[in-house]
C-alpha atoms as a PDB file:
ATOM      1  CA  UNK A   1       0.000   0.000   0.000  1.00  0.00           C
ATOM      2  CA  UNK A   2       1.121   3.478  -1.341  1.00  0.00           C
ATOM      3  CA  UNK A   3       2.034   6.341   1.698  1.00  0.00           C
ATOM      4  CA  UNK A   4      -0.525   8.944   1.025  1.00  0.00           C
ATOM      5  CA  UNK A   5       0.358  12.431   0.817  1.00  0.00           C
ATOM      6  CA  UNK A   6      -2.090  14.654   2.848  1.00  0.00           C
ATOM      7  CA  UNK A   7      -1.657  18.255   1.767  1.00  0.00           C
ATOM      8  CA  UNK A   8      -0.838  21.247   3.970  1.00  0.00           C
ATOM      9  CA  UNK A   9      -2.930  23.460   4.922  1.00  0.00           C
ATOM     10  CA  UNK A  10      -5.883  20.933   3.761  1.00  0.00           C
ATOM     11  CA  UNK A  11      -8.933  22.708   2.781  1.00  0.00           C
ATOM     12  CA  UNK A  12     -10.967  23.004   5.670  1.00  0.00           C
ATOM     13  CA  UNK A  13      -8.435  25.836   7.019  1.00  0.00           C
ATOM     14  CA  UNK A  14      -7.984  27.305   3.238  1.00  0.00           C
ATOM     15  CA  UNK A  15     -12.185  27.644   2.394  1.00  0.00           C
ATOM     16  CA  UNK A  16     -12.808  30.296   5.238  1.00  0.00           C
ATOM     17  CA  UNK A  17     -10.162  32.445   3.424  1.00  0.00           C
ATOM     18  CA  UNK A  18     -12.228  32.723   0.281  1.00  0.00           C
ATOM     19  CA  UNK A  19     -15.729  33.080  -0.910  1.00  0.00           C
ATOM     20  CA  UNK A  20     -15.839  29.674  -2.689  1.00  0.00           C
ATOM     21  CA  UNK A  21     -13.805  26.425  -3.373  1.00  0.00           C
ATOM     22  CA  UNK A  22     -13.963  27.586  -7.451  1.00  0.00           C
ATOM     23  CA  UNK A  23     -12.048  30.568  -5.882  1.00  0.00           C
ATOM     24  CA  UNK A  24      -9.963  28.765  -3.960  1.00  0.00           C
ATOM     25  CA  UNK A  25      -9.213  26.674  -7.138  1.00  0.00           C
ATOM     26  CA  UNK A  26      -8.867  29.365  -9.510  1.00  0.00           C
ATOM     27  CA  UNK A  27      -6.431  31.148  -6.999  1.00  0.00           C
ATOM     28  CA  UNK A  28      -3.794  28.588  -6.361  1.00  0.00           C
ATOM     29  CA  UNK A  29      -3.929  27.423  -9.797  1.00  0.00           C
ATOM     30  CA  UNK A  30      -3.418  30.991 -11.302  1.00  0.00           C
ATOM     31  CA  UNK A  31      -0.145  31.228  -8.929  1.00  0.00           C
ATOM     32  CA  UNK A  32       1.181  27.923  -9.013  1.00  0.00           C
ATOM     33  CA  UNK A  33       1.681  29.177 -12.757  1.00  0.00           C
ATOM     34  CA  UNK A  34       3.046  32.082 -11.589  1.00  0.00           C
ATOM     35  CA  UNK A  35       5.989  29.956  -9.547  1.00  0.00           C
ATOM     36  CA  UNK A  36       6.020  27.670 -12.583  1.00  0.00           C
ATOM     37  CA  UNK A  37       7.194  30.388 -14.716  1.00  0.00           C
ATOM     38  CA  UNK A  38       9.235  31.997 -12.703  1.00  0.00           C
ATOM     39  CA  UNK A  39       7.387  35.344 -12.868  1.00  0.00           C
ATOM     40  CA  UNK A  40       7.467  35.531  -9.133  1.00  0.00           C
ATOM     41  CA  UNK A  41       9.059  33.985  -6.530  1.00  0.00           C
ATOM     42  CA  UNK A  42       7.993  32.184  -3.733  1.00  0.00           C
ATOM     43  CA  UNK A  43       6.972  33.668  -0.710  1.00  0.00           C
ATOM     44  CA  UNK A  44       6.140  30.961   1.748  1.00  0.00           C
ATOM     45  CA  UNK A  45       9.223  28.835   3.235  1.00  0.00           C
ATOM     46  CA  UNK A  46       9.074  25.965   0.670  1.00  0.00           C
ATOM     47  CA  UNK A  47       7.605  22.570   2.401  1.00  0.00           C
ATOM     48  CA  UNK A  48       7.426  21.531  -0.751  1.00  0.00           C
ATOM     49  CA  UNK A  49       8.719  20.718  -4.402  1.00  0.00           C
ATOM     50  CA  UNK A  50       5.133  20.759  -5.363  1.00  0.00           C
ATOM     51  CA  UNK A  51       4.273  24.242  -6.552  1.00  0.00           C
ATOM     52  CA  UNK A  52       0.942  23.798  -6.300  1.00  0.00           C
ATOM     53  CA  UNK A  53       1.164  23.435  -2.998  1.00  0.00           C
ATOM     54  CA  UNK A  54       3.800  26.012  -2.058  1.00  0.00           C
ATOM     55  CA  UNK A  55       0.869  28.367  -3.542  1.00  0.00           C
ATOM     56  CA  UNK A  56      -1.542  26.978  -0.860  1.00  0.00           C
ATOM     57  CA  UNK A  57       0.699  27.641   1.836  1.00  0.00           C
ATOM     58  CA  UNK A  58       0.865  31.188   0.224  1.00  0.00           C
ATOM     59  CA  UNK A  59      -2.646  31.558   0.438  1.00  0.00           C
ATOM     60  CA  UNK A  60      -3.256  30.403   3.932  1.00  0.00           C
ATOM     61  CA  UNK A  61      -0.286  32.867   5.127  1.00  0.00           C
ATOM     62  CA  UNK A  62      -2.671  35.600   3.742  1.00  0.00           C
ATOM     63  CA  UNK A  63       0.673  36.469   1.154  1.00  0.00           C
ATOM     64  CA  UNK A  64      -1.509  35.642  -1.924  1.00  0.00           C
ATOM     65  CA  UNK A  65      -5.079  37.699  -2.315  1.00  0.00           C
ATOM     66  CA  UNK A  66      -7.423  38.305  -4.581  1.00  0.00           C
ATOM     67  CA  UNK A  67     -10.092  40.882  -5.602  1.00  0.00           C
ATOM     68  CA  UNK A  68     -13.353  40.144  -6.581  1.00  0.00           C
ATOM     69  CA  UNK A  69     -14.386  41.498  -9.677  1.00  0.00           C
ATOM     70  CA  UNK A  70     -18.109  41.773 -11.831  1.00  0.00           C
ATOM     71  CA  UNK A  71     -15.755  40.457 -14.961  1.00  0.00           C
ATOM     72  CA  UNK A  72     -13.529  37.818 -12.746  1.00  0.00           C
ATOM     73  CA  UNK A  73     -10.711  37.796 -10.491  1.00  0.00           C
ATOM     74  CA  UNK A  74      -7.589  39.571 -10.945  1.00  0.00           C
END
């Protein structure tokens, strides 16, 4: 049987942070391309090689925010 990996923060402490899980989603997906390319750097101490989750972590350290928007987030 496989270890698991359990991700941290998990998403019952990352949904009160945001308005929705789609949010949530949208959010760490839009940065983990952001560490992906290289266009910013990390801000959290890296837990992880995952980037991903290294933008989770930024989230839930209130580094990484978002406004809400009629046309989207930005």
């Amino acid at each position: 049987m496989s270890k698991m990996n359990i991700v941290t923060p998990n998403l019952d402490q990352l949904t009160p942070l945001v308005d929705s899980r789609y949010t949530l989603v949208t959010l760490a997906a839009k940065r983990a391309r952001d560490i992906m390319d290289k266009s910013h750097p990390v801000t959290a101490k890296r837990t992880s090689t995952r980037d991903v989750t290294n933008a989770m972590e930024e989230i839930y350290e209130g580094k990484i925010t978002y406004k809400r928007l009629t046309s989207g987030i930005k």
